[in-house]
PDB file of N, CA and C in Angstrom:
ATOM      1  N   UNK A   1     -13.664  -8.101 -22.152  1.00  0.00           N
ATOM      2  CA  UNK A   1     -12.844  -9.288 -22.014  1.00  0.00           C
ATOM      3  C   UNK A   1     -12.561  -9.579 -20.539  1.00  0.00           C
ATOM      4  N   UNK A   2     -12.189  -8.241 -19.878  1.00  0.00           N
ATOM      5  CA  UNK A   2     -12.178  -8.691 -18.203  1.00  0.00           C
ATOM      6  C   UNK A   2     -13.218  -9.362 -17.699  1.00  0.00           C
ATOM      7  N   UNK A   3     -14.294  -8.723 -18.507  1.00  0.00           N
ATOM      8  CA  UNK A   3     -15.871  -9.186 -17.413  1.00  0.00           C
ATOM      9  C   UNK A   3     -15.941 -10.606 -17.507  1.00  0.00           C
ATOM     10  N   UNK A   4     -15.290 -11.514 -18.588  1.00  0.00           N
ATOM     11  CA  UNK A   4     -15.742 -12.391 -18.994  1.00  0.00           C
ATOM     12  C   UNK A   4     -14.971 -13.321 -18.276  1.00  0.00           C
ATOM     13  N   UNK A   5     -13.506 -13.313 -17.758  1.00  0.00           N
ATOM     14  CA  UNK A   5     -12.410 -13.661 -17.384  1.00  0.00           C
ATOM     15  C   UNK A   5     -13.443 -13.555 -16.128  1.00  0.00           C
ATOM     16  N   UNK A   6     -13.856 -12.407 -15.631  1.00  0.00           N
ATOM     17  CA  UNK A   6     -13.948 -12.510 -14.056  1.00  0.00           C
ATOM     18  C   UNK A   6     -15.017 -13.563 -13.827  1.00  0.00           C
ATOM     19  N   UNK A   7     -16.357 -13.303 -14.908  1.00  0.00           N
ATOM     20  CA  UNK A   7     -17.256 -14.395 -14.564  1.00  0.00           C
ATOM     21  C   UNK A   7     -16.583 -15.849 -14.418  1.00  0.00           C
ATOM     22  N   UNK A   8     -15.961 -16.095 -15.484  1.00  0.00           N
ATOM     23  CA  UNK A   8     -15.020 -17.835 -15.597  1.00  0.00           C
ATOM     24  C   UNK A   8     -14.528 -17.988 -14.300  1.00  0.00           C
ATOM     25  N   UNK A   9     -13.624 -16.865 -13.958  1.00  0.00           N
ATOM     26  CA  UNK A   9     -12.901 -16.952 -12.283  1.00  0.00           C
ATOM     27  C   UNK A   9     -14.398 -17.587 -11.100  1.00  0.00           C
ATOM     28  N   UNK A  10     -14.836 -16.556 -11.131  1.00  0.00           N
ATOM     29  CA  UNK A  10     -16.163 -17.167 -10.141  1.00  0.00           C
ATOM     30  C   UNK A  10     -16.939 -18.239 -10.244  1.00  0.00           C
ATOM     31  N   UNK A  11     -17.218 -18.129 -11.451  1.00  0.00           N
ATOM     32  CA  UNK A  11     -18.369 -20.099 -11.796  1.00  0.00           C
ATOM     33  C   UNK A  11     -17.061 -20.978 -10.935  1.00  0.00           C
ATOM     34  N   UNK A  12     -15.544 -21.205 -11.285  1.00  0.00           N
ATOM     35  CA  UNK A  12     -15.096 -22.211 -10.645  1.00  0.00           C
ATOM     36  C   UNK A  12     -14.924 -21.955  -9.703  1.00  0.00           C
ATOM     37  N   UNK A  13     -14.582 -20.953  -8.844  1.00  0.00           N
ATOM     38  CA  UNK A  13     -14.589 -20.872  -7.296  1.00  0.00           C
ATOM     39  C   UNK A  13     -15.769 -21.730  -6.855  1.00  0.00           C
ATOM     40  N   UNK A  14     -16.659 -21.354  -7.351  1.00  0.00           N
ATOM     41  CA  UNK A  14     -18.023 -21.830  -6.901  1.00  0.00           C
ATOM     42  C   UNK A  14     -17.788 -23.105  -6.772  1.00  0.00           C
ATOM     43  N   UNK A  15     -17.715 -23.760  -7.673  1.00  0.00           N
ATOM     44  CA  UNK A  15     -17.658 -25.179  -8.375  1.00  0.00           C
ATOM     45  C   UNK A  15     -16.645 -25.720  -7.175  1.00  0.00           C
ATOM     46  N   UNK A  16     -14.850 -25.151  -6.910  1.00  0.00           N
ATOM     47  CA  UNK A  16     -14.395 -25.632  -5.744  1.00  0.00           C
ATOM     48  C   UNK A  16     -14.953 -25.309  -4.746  1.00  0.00           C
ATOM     49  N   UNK A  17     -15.442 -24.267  -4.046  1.00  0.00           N
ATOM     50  CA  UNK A  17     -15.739 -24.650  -2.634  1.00  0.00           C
ATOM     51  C   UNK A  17     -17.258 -25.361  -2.325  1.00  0.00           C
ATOM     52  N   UNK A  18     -18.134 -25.517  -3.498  1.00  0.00           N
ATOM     53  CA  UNK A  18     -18.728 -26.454  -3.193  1.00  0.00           C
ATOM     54  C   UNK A  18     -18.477 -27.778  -3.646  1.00  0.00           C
ATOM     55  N   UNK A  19     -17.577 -28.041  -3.792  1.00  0.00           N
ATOM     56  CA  UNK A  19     -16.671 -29.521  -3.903  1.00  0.00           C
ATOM     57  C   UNK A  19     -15.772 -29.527  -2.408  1.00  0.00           C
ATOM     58  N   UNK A  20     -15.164 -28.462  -2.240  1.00  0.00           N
ATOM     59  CA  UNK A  20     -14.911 -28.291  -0.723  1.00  0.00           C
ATOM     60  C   UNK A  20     -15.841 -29.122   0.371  1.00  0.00           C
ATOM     61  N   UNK A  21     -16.834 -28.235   0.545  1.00  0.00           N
ATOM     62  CA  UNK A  21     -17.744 -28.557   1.530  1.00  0.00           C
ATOM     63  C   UNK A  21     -18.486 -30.139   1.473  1.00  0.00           C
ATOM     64  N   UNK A  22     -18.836 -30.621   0.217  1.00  0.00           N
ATOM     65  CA  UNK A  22     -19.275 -31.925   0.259  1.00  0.00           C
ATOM     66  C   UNK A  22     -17.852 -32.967   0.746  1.00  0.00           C
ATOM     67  N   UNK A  23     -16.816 -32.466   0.420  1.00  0.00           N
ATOM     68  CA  UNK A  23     -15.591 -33.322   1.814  1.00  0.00           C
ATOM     69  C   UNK A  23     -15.742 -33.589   2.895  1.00  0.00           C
ATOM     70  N   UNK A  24     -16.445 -32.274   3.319  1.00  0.00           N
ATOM     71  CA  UNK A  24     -16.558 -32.126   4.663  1.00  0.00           C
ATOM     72  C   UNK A  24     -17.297 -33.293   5.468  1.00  0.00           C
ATOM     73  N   UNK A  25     -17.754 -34.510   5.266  1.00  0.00           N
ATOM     74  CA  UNK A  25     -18.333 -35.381   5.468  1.00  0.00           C
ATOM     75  C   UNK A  25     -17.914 -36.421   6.547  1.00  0.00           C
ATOM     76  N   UNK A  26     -18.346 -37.100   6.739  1.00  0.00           N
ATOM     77  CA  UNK A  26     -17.488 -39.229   7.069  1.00  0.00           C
ATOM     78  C   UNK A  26     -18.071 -39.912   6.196  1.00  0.00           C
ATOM     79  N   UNK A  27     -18.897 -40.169   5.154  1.00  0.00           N
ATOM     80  CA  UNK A  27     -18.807 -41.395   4.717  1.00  0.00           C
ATOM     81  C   UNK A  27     -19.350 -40.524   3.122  1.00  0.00           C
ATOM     82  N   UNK A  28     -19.135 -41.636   2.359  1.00  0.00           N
ATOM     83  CA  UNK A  28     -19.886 -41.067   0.439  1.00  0.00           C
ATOM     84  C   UNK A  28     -21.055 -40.740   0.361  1.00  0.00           C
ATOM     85  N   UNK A  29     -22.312 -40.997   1.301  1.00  0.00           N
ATOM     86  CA  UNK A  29     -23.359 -40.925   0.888  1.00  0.00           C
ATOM     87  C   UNK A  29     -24.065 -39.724   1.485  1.00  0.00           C
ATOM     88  N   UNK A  30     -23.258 -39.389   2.539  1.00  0.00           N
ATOM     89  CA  UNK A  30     -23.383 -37.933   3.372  1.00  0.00           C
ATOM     90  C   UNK A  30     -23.000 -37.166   2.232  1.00  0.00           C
ATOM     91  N   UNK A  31     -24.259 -35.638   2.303  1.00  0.00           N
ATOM     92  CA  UNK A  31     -23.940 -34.687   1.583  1.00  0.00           C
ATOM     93  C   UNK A  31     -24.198 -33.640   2.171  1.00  0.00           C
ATOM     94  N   UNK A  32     -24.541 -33.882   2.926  1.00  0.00           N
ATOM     95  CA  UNK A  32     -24.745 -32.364   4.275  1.00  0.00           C
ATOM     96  C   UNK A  32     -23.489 -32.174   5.091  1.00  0.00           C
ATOM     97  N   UNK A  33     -23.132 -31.506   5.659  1.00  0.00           N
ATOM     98  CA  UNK A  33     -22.127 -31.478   6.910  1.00  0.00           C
ATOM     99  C   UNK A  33     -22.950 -32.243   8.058  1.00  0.00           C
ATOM    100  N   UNK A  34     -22.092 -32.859   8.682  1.00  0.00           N
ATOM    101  CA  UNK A  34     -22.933 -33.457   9.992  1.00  0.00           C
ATOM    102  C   UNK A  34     -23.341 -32.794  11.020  1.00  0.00           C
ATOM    103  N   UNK A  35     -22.600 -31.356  11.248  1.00  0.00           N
ATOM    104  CA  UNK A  35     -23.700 -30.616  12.117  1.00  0.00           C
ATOM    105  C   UNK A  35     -24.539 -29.847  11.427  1.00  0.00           C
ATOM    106  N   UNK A  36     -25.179 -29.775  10.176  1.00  0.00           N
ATOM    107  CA  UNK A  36     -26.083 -29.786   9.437  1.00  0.00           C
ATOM    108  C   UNK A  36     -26.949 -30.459   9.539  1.00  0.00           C
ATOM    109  N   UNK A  37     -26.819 -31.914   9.763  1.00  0.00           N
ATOM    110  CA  UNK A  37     -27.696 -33.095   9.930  1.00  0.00           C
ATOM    111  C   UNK A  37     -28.282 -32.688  11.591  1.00  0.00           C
ATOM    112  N   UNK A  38     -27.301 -32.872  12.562  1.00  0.00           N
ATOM    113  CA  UNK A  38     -27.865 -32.646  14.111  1.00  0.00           C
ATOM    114  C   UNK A  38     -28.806 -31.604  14.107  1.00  0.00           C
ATOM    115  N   UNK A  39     -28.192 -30.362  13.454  1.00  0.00           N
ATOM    116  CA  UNK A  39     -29.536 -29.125  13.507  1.00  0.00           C
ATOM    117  C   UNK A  39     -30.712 -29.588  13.147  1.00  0.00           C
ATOM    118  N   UNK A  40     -30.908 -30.523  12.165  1.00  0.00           N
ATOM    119  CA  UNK A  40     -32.279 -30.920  11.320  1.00  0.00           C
ATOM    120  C   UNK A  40     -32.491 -32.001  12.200  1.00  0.00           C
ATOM    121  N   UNK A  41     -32.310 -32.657  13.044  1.00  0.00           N
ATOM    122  CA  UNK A  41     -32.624 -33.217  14.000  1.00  0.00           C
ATOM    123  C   UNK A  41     -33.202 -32.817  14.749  1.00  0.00           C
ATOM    124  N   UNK A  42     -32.364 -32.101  15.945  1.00  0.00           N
ATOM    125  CA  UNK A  42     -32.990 -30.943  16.954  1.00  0.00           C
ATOM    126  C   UNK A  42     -34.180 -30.207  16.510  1.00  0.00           C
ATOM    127  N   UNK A  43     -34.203 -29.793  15.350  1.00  0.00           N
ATOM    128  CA  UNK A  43     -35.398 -28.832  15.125  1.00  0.00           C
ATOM    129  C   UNK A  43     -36.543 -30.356  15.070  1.00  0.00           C
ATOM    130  N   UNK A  44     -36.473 -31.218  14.632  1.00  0.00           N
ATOM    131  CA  UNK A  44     -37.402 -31.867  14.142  1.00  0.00           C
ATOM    132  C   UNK A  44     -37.901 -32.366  15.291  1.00  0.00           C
ATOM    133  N   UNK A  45     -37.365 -33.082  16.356  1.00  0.00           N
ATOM    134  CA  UNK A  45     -37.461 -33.325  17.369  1.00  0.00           C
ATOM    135  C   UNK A  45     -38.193 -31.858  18.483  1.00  0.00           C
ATOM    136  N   UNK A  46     -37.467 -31.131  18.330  1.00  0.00           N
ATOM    137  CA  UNK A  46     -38.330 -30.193  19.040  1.00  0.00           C
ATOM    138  C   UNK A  46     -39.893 -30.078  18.493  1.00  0.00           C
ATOM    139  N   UNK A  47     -39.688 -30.087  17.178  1.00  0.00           N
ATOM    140  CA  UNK A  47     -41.126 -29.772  16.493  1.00  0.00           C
ATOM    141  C   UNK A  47     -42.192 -30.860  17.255  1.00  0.00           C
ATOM    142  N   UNK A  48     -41.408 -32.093  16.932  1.00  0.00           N
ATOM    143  CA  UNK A  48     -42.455 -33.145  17.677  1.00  0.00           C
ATOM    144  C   UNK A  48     -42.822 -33.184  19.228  1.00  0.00           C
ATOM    145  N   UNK A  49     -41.766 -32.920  19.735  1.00  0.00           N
ATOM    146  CA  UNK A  49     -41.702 -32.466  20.999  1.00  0.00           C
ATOM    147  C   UNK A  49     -43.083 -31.461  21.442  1.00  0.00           C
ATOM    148  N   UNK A  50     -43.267 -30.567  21.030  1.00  0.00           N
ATOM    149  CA  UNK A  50     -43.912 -29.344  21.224  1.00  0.00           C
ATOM    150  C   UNK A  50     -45.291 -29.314  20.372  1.00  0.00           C
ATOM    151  N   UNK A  51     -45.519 -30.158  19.674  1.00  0.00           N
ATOM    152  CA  UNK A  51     -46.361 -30.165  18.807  1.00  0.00           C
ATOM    153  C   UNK A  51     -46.465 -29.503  17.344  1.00  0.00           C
ATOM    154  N   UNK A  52     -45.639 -28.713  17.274  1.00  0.00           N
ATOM    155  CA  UNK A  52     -45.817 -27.501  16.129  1.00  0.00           C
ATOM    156  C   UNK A  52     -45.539 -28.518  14.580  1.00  0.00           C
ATOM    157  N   UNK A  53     -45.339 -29.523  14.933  1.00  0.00           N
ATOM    158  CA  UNK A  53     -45.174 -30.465  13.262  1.00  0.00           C
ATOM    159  C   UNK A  53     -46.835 -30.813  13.173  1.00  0.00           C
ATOM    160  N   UNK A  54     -47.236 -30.733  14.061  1.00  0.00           N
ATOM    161  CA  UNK A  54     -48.885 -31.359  13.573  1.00  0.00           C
ATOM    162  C   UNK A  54     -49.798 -30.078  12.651  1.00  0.00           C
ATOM    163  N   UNK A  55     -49.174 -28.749  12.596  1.00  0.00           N
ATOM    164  CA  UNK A  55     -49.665 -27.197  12.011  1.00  0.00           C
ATOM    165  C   UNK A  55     -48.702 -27.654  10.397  1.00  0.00           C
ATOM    166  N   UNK A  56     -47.799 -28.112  10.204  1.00  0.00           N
ATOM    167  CA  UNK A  56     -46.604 -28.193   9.340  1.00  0.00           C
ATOM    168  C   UNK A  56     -47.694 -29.408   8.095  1.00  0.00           C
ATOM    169  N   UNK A  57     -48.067 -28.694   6.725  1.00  0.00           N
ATOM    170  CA  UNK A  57     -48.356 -29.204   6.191  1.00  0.00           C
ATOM    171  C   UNK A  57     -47.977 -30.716   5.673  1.00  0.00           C
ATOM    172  N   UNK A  58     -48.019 -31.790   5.159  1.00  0.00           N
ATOM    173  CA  UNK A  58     -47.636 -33.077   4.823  1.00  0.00           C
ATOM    174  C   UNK A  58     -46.768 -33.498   4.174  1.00  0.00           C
ATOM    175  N   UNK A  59     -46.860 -32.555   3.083  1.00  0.00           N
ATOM    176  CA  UNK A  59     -45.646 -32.860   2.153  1.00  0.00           C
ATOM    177  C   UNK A  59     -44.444 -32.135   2.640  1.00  0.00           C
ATOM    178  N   UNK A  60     -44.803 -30.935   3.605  1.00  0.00           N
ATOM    179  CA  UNK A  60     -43.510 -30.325   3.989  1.00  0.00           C
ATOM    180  C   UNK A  60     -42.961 -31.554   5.133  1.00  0.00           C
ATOM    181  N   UNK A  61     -43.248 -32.437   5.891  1.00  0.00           N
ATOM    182  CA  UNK A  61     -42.999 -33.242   6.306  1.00  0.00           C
ATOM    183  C   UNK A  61     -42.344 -34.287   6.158  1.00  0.00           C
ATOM    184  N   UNK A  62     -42.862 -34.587   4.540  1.00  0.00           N
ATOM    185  CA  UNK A  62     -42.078 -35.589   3.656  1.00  0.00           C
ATOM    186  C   UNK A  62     -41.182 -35.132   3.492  1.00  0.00           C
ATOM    187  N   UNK A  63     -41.135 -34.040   2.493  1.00  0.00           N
ATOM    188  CA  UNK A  63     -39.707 -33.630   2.139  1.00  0.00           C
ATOM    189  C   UNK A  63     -38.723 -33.611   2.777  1.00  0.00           C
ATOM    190  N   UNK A  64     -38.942 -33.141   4.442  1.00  0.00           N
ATOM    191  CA  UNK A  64     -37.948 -32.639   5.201  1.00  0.00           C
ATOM    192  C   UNK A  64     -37.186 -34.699   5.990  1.00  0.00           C
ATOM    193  N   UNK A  65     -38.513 -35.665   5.906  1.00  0.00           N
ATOM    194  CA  UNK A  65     -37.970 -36.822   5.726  1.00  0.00           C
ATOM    195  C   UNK A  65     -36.893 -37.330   5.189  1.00  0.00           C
ATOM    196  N   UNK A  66     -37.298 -37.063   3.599  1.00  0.00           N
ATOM    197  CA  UNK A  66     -36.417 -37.642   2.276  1.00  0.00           C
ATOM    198  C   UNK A  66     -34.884 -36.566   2.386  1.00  0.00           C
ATOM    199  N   UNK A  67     -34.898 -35.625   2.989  1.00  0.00           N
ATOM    200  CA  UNK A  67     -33.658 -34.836   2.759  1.00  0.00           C
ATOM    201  C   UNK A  67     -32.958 -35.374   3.846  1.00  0.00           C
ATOM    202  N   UNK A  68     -33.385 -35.451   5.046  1.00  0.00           N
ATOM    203  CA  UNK A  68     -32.634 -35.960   5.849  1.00  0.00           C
ATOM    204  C   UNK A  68     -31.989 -37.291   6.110  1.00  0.00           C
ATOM    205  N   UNK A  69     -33.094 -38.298   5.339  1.00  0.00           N
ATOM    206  CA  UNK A  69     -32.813 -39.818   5.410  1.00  0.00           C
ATOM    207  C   UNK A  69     -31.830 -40.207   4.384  1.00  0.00           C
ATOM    208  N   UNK A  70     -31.970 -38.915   3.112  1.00  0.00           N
ATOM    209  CA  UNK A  70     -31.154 -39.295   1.559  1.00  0.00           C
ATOM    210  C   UNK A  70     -29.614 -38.822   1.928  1.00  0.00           C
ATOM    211  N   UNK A  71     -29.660 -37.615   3.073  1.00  0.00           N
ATOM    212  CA  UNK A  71     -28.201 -36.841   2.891  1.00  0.00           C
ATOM    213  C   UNK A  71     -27.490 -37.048   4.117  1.00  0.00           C
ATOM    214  N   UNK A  72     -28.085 -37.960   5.645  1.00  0.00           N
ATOM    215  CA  UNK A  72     -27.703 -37.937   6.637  1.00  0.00           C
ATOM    216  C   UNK A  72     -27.290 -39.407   7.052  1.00  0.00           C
ATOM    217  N   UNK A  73     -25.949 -39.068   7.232  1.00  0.00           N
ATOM    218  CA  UNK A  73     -25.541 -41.159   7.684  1.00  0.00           C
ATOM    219  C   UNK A  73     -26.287 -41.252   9.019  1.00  0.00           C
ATOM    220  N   UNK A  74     -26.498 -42.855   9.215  1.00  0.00           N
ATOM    221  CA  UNK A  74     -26.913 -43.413   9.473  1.00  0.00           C
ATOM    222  C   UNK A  74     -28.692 -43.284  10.602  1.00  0.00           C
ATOM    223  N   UNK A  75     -29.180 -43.047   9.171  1.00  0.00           N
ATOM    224  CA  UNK A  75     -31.072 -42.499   9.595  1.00  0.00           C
ATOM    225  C   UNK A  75     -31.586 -44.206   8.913  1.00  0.00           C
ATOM    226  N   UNK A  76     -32.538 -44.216   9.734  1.00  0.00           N
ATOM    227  CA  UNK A  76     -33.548 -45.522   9.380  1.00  0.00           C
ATOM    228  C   UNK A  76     -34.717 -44.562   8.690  1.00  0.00           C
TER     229      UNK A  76
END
């Protein structure tokens, strides 16, 4: 009966602090933290910078597009 109590305790912790962290935002459509977003910037930019995105398969390219453009305010 404890074990079961303790699991219930943890699923909602979970559940609040990742309801926590999506606060952490400025606007509704942000779901990253915004220095979450700058890191994925910087790296991406360096990548292009340096060349190492042209070794970086295509779709890993896309993806890393769509995550950043879907979860980061204001990306064109």
């Amino acid at each position: 009966m404890q074990k079961i109590i303790l699991v219930i305790f943890l699923i909602f912790s979970l559940i609040f602090v990742s309801y926590g962290e999506l606060q952490d935002t400025t606007s509704g459509k942000c779901y990253m933290r915004l220095d979450d977003c700058e890191k994925m910037k910087k790296a991406r930019d360096k990548a292009i910078a340096d060349g190492s995105i042209n070794h970086m398969p295509a779709q890993g390219r896309q993806l890393f597009d769509e995550i950043y453009a879907n979860n980061c305010p204001n990306t064109k």
